[in-house]
N, C-alpha and C. Protein backbone atom coordinates (compact mmCIF):
# COMPACT_ATOMS: atom_id res chain seq x y z
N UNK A 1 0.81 -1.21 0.00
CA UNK A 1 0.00 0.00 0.00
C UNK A 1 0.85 1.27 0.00
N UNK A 2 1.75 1.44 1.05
CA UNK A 2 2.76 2.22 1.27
C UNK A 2 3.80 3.01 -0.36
N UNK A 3 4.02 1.49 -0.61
CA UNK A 3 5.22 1.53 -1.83
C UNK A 3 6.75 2.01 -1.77
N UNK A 4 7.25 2.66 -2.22
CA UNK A 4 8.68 3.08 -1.51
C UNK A 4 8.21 4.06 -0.09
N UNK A 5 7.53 4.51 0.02
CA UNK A 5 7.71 4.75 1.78
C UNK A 5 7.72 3.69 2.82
N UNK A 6 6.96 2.61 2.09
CA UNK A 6 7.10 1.52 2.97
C UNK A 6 8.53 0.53 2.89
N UNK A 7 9.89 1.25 2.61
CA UNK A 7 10.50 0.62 2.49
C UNK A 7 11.92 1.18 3.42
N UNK A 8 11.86 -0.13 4.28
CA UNK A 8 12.70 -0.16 5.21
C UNK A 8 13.95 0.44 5.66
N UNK A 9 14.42 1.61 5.81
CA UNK A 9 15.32 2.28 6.09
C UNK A 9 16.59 1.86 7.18
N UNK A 10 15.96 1.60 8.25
CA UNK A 10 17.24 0.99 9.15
C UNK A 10 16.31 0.26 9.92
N UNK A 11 16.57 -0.66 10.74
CA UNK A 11 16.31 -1.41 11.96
C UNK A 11 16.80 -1.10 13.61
N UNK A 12 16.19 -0.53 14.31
CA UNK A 12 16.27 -0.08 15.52
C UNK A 12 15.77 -1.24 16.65
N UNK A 13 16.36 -1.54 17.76
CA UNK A 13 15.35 -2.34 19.11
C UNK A 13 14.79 -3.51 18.17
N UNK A 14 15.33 -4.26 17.18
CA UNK A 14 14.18 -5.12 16.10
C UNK A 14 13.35 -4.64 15.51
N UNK A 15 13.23 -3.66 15.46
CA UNK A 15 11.75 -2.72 15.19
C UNK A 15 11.99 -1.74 13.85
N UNK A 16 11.69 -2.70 12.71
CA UNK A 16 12.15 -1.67 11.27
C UNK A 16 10.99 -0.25 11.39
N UNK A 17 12.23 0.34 10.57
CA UNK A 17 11.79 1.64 10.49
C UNK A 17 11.41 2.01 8.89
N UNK A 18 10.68 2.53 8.41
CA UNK A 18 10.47 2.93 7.08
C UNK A 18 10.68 4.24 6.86
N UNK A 19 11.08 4.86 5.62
CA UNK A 19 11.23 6.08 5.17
C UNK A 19 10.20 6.55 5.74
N UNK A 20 8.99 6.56 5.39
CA UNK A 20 7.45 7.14 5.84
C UNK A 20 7.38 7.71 6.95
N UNK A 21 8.20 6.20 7.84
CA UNK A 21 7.78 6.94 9.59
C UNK A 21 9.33 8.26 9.72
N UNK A 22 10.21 7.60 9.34
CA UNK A 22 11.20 8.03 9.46
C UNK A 22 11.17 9.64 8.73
N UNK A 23 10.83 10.13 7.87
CA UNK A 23 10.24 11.00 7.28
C UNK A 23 9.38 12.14 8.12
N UNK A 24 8.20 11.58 8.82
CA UNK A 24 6.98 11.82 9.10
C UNK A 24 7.54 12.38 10.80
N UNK A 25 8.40 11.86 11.37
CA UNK A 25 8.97 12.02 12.51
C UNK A 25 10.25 13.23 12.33
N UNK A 26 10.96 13.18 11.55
CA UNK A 26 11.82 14.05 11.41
C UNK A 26 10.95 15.53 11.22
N UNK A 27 10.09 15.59 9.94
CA UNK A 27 9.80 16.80 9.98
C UNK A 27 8.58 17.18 10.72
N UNK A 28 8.44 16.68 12.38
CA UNK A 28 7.33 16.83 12.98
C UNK A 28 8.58 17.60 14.26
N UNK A 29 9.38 16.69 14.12
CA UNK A 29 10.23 17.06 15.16
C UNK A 29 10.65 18.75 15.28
N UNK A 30 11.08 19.03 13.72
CA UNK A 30 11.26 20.78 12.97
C UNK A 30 9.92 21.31 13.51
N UNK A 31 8.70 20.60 13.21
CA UNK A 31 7.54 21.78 13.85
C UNK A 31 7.46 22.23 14.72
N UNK A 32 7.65 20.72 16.01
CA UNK A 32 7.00 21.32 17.24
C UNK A 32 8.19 21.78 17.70
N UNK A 33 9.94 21.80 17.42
CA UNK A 33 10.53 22.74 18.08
C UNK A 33 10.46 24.17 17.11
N UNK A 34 10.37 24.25 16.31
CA UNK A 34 9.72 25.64 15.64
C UNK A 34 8.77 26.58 16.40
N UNK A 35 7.49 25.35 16.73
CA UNK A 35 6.71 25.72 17.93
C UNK A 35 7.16 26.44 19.26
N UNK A 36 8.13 26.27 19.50
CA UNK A 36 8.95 26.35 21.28
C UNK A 36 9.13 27.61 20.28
N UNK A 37 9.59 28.45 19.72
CA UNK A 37 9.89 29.60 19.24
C UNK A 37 8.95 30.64 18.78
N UNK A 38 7.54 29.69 18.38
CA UNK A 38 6.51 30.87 18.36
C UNK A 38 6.92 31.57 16.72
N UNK A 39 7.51 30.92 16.20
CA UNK A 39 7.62 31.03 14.64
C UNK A 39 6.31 30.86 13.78
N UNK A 40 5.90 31.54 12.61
CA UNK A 40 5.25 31.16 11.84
C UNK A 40 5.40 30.32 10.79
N UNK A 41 7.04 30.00 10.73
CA UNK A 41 7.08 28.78 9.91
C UNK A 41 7.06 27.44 9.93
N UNK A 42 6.41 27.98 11.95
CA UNK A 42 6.27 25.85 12.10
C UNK A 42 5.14 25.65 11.12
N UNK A 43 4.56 26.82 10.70
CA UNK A 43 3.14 25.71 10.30
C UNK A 43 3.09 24.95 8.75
N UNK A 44 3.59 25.09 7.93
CA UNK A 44 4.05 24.25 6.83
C UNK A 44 4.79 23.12 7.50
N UNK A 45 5.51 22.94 8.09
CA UNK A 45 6.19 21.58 8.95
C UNK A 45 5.19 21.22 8.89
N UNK A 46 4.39 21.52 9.90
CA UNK A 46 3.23 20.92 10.68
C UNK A 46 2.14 20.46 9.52
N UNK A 47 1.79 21.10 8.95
CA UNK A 47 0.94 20.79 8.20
C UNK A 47 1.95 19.22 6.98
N UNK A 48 3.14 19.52 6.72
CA UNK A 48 3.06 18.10 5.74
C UNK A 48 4.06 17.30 7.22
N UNK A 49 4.14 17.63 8.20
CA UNK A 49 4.48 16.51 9.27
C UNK A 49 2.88 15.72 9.36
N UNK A 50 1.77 16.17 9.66
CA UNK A 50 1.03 15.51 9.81
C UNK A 50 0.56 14.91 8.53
N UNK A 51 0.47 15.02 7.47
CA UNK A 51 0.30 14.40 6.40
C UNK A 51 0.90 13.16 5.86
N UNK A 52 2.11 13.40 6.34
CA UNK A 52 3.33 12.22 6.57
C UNK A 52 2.66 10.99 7.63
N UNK A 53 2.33 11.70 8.87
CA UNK A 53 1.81 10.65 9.90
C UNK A 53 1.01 9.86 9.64
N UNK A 54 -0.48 10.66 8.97
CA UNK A 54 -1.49 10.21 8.60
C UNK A 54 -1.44 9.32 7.85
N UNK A 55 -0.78 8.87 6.86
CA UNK A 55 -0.39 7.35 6.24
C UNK A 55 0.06 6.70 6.63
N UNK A 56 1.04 6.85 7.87
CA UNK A 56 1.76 6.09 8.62
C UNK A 56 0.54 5.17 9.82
N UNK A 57 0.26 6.45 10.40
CA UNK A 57 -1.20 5.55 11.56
C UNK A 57 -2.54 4.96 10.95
N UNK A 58 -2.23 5.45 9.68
CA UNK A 58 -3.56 4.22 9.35
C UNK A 58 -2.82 3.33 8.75
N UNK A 59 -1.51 2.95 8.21
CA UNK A 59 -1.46 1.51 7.84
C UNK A 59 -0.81 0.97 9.11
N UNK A 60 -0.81 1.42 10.42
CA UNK A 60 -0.54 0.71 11.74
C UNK A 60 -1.67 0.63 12.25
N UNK A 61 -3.10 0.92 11.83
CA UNK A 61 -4.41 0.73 12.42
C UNK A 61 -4.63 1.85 13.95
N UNK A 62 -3.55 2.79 14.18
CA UNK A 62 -4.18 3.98 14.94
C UNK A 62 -4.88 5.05 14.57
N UNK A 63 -6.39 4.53 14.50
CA UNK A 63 -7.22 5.49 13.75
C UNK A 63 -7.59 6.37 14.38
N UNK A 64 -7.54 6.87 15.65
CA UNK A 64 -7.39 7.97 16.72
C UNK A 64 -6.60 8.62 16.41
N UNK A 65 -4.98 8.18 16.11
CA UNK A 65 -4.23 8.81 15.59
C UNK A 65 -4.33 9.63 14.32
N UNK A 66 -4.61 8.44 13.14
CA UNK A 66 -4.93 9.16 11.98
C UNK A 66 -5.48 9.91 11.69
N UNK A 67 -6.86 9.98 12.57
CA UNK A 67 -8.33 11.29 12.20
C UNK A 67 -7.70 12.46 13.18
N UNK A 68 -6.48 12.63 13.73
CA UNK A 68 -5.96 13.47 14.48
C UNK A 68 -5.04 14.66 13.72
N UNK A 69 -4.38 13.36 13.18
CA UNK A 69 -3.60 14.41 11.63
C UNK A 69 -4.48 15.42 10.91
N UNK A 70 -5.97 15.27 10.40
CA UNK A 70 -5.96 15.85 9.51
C UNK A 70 -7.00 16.75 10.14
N UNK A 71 -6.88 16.77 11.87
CA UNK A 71 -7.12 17.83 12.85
C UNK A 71 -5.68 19.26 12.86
N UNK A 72 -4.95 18.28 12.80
CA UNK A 72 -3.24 19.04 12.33
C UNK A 72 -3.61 19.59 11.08
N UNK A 73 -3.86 19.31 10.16
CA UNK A 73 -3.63 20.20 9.04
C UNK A 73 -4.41 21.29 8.85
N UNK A 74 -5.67 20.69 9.04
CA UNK A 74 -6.78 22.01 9.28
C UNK A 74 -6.28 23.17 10.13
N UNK A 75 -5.98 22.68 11.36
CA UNK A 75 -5.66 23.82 12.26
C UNK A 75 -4.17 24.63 12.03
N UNK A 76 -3.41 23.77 11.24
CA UNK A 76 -2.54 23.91 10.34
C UNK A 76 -2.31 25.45 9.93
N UNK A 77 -3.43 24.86 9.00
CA UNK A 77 -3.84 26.19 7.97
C UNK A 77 -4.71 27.18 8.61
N UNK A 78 -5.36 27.34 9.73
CA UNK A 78 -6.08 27.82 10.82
C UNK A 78 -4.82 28.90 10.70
N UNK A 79 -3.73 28.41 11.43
CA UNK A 79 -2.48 28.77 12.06
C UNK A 79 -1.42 29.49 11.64
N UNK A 80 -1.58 28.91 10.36
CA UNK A 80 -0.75 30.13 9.54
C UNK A 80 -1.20 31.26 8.80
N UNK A 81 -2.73 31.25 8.65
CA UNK A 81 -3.57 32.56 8.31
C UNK A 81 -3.70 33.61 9.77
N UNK A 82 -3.96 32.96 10.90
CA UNK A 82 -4.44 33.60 12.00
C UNK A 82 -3.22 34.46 12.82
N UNK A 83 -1.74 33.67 12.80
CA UNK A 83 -1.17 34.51 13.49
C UNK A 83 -0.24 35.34 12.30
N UNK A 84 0.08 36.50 13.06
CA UNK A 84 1.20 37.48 12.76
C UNK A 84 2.08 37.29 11.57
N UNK A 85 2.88 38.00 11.13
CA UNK A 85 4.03 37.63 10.38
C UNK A 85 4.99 38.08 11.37
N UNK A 86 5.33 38.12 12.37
CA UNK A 86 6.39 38.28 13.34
C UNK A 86 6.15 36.96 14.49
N UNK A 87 4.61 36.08 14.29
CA UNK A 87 4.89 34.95 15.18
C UNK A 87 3.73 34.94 16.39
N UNK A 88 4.18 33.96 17.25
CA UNK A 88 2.74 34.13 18.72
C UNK A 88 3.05 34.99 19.11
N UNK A 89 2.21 35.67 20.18
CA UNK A 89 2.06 36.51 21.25
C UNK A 89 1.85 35.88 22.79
N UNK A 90 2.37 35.40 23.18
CA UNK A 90 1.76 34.16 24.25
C UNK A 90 0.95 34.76 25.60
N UNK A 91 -0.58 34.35 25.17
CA UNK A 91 -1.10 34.99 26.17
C UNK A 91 -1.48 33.99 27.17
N UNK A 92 -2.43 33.97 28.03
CA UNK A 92 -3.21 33.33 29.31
C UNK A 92 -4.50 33.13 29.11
N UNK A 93 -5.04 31.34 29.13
CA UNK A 93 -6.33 31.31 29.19
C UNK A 93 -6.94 31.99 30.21
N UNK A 94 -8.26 32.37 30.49
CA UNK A 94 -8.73 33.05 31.88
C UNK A 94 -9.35 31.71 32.26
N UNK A 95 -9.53 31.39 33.65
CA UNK A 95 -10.07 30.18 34.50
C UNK A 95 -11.38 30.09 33.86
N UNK A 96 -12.03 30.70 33.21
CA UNK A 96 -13.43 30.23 32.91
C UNK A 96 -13.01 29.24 31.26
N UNK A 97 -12.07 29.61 30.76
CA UNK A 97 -11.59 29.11 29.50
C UNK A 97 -10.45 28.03 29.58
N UNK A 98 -9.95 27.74 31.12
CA UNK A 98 -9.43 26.45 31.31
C UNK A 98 -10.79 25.68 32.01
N UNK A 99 -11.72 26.05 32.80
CA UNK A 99 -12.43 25.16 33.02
C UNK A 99 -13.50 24.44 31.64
N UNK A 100 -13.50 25.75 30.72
CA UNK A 100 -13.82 24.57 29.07
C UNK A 100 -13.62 23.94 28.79
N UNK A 101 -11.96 24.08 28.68
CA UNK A 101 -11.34 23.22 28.00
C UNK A 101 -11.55 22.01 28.85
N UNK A 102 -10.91 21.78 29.65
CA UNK A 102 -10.83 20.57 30.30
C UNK A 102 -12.28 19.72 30.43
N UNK A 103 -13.16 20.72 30.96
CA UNK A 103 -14.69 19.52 30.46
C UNK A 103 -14.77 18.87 29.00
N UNK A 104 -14.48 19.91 28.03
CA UNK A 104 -14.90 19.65 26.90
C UNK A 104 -13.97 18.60 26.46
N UNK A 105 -12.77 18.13 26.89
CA UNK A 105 -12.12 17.45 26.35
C UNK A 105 -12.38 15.65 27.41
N UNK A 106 -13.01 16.28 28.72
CA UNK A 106 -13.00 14.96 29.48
C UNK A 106 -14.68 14.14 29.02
N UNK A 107 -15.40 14.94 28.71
CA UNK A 107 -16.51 14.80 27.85
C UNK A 107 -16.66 14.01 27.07
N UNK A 108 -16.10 14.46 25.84
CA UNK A 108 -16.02 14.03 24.52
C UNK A 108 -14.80 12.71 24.49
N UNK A 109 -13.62 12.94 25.24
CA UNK A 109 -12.93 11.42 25.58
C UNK A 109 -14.01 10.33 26.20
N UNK A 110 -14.50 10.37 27.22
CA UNK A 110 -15.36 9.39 27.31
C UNK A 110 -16.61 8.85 26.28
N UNK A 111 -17.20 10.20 25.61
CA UNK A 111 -18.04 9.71 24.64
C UNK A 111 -17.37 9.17 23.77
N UNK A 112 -16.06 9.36 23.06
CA UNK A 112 -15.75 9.02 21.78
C UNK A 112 -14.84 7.44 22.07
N UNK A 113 -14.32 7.22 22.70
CA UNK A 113 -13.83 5.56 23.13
C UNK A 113 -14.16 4.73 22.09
N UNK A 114 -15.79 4.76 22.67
CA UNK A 114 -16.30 3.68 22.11
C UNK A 114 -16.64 3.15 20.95
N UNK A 115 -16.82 4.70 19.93
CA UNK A 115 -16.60 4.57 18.72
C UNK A 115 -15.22 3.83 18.13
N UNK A 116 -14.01 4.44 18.77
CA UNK A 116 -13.09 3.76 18.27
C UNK A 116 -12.66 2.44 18.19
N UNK A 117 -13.16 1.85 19.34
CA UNK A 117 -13.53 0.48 19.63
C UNK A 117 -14.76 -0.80 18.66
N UNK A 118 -15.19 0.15 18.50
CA UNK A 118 -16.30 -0.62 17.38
C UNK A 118 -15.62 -0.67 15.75
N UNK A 119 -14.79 0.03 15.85
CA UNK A 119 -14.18 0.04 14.45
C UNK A 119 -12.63 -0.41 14.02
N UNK A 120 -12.12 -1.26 15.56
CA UNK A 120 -10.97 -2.30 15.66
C UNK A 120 -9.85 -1.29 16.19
N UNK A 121 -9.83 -0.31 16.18
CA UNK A 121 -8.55 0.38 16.89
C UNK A 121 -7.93 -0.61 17.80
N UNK A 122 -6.12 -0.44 17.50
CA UNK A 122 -5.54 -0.93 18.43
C UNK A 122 -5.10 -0.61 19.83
N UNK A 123 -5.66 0.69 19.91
CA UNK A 123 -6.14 1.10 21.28
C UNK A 123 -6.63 2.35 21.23
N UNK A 124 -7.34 2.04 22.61
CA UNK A 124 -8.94 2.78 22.52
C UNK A 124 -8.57 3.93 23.49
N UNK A 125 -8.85 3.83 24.55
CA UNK A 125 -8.79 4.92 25.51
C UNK A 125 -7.51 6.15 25.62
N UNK A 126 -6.07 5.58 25.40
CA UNK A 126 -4.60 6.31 24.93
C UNK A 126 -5.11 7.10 23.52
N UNK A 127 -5.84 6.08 22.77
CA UNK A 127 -5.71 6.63 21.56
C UNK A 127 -6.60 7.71 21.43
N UNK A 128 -8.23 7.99 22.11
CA UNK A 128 -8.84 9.04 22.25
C UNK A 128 -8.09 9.88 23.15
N UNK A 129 -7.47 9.63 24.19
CA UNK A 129 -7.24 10.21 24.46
C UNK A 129 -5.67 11.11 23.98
N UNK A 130 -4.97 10.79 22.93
CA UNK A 130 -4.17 11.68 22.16
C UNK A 130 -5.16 12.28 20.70
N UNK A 131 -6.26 11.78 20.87
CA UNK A 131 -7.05 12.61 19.31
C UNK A 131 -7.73 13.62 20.30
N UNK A 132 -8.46 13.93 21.32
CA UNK A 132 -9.19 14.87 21.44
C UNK A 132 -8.20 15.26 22.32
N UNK A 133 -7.66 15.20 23.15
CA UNK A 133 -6.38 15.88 24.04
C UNK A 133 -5.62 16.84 22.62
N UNK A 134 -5.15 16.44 21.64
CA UNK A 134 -4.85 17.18 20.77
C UNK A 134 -5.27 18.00 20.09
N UNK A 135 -6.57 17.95 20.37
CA UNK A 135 -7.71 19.03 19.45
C UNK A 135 -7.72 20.18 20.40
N UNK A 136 -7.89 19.69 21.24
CA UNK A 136 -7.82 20.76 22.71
C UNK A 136 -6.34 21.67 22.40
N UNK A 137 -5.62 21.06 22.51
CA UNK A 137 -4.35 21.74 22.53
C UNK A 137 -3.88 22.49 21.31
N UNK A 138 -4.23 21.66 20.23
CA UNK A 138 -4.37 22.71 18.98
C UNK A 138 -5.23 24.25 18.81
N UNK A 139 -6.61 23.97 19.07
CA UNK A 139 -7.13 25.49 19.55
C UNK A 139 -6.34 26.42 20.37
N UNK A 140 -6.04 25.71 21.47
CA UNK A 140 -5.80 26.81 22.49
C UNK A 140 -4.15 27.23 21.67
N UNK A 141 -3.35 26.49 20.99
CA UNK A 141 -2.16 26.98 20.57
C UNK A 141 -2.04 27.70 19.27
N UNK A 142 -3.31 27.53 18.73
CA UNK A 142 -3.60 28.60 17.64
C UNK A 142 -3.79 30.06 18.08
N UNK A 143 -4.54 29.90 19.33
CA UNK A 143 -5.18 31.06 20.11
C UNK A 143 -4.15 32.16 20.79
N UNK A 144 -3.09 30.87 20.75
CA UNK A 144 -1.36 31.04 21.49
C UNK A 144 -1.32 31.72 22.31
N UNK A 145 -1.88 30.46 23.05
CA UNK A 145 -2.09 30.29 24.80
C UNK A 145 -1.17 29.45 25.08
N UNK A 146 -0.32 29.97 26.14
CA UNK A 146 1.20 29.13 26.79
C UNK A 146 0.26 27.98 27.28
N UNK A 147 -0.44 27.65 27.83
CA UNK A 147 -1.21 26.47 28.33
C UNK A 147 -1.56 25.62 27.77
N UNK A 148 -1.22 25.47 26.32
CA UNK A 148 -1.59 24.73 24.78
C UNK A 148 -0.17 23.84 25.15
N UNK A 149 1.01 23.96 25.74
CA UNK A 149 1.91 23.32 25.85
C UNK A 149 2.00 22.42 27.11
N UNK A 150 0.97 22.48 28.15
CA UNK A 150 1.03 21.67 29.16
C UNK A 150 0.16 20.52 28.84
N UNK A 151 -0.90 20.93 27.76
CA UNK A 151 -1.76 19.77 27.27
C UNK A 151 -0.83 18.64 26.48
N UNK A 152 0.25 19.90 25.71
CA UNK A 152 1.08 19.00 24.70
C UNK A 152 1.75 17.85 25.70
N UNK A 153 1.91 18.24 27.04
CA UNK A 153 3.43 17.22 27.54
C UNK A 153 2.50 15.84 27.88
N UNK A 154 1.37 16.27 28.58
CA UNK A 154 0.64 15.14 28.56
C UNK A 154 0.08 14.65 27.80
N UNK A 155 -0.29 14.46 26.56
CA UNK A 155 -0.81 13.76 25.11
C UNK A 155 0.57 13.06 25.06
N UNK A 156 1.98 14.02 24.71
CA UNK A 156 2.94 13.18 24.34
C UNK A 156 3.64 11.96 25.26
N UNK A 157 3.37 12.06 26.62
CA UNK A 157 3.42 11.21 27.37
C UNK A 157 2.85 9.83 27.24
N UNK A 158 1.08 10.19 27.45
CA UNK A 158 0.36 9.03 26.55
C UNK A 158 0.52 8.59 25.66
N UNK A 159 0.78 9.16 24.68
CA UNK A 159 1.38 8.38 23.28
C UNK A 159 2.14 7.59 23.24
N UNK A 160 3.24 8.30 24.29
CA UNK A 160 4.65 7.66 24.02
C UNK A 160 4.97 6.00 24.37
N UNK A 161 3.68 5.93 25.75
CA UNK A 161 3.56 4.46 26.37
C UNK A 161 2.88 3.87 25.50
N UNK A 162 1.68 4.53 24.75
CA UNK A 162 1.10 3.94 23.80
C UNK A 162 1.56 2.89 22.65
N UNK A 163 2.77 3.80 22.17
CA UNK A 163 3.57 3.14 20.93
C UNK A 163 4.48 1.85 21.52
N UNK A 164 4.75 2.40 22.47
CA UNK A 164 6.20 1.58 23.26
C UNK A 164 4.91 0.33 23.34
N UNK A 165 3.53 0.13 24.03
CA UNK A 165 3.30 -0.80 23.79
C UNK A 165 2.30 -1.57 23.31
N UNK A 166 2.60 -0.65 21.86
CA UNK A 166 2.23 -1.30 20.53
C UNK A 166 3.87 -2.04 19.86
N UNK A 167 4.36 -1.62 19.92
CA UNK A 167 5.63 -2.22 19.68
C UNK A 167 6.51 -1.09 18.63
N UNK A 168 5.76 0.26 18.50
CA UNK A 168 6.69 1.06 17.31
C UNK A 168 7.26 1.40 18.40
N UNK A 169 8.32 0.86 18.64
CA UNK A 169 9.69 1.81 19.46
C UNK A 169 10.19 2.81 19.10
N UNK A 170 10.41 2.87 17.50
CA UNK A 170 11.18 4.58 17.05
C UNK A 170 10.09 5.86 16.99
N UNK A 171 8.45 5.28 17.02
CA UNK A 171 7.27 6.54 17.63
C UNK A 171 7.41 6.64 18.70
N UNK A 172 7.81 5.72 19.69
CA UNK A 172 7.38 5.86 20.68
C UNK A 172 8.48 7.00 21.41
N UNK A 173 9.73 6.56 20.57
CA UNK A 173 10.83 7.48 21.47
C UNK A 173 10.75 8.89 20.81
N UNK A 174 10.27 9.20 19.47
CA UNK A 174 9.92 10.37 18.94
C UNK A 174 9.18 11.03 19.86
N UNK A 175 8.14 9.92 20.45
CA UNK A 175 7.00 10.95 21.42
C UNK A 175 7.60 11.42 22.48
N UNK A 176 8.71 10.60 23.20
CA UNK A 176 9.41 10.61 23.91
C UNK A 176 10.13 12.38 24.02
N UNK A 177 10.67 12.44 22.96
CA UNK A 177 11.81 13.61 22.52
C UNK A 177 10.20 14.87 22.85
N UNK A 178 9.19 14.59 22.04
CA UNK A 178 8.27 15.80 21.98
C UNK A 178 8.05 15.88 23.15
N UNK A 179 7.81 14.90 24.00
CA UNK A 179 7.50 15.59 25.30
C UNK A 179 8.94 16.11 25.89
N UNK A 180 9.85 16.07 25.74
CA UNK A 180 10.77 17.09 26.38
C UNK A 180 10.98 18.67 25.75
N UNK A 181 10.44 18.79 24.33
CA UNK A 181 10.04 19.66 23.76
C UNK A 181 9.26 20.37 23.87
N UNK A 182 7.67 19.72 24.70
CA UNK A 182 7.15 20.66 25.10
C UNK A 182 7.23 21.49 26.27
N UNK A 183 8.38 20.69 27.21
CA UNK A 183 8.85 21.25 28.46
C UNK A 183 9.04 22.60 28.13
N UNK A 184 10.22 22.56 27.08
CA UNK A 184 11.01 23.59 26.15
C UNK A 184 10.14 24.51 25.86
N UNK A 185 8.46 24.41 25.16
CA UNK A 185 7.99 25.17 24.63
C UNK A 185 7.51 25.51 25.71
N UNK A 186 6.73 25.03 27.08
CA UNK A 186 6.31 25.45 28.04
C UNK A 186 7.09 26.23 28.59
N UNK A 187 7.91 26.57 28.95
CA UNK A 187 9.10 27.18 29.73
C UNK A 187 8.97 28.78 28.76
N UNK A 188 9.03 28.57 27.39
CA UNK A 188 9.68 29.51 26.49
C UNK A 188 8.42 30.65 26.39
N UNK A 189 7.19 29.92 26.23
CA UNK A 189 5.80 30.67 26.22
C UNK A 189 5.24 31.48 27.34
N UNK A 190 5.84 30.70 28.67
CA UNK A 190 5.05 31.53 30.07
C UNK A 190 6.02 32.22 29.84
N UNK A 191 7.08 32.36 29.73
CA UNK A 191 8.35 33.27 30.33
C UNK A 191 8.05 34.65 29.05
N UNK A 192 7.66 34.34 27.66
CA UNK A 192 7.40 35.60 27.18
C UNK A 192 6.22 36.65 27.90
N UNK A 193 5.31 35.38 27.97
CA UNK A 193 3.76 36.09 28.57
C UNK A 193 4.29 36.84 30.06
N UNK A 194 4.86 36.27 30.88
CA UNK A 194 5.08 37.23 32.29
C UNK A 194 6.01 38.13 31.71
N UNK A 195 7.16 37.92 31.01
CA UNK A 195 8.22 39.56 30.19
C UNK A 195 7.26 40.55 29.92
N UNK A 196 5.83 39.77 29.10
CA UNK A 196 5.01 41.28 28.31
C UNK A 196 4.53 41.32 29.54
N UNK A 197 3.56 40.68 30.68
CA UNK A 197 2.72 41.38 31.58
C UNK A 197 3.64 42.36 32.18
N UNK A 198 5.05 41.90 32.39
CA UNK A 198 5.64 42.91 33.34
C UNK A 198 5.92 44.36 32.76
N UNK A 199 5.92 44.38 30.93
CA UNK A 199 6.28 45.53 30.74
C UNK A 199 5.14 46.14 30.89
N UNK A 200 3.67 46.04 31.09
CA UNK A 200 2.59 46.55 30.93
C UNK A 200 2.57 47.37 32.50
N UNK A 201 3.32 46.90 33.33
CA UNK A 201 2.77 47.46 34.29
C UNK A 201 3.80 48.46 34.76
């Protein structure tokens, strides 16, 4: 199905790797640290990083994953019309707009499970919970809200056990790397947002 993307690049842990993933991981890696910078040119990364993925998690049967990508691209393109040509501004959800988020995402994870489950996913609950945990975090990081990066560390966390045990070891340690990335981007986003509050006052 694949064709030359599906063709084997190196072997890691026993665990072949294909151009595709190998591909699809590299230039995801350029986005989300692009991201930690608040650049406008993560979003072309982003947009063919997830495009890359999206063939990758549906011929591994993570269809949580897959219908997640082309949540990435949309918001993608959301992302590179909406912000600046100089980049984010990193502001602060207000408590009435973290208590949204978080219902709306603990909500819709429990409703959506079960769908994924009826349609063979190789896992159900990790896997909703990195598709709508990511939808969440995509808005609010379009919105470029530093708090879009604390959602990120925990999705990439989940994932990361996810893959490790599904058996893709080289996703899993990719997820691995993003969540120390989003440390990076977390760190980089509050620290602009308190610099601007402080010059305001």
């Amino acid at each position: 199905m694949l064709g030359i993307l599906g063709t084997v690049l190196f072997t890691a842990w026993n665990y072949q790797v294909t151009i595709l993933e190998f591909t699809a991981a590299l230039t995801s890696l350029i986005a989300v640290y692009l991201g930690t910078t608040g650049r406008k040119v993560m979003w072309p990364w982003w947009i063919a990083s997830s495009a890359l993925y999206a063939l990758w998690f549906f011929d591994a049967k993570y269809y949580g994953s897959f219908a997640t990508q082309f949540i990435f691209i949309a918001f993608g393109i959301w992302g590179w019309l909406s912000w600046k040509r100089t980049g984010a501004e990193p502001a602060a959800l207000s408590l009435k707009g973290r208590a949204i988020a978080v219902s709306a995402f603990a909500l819709s994870w429990i409703a959506f499970a079960p769908y994924l489950k009826s349609i063979g996913a190789v896992a159900i609950w990790s896997d909703t919970f990195g598709l709508l945990g990511s939808l969440v975090a995509q808005v609010i990081m379009v919105k470029e809200k530093w708090e879009s990066w604390v959602l990120w560390f925990a999705v990439d966390i989940v994932l990361a056990i996810q893959y490790f045990r599904g058996g893709a070891y080289f996703t899993s340690l990719v997820y691995l790397v993003f969540t120390a990335i989003a440390i990076l981007g977390w760190s980089r986003w509050l620290s602009r947002y308190r610099n601007a509050q402080r010059a305001l006052r």
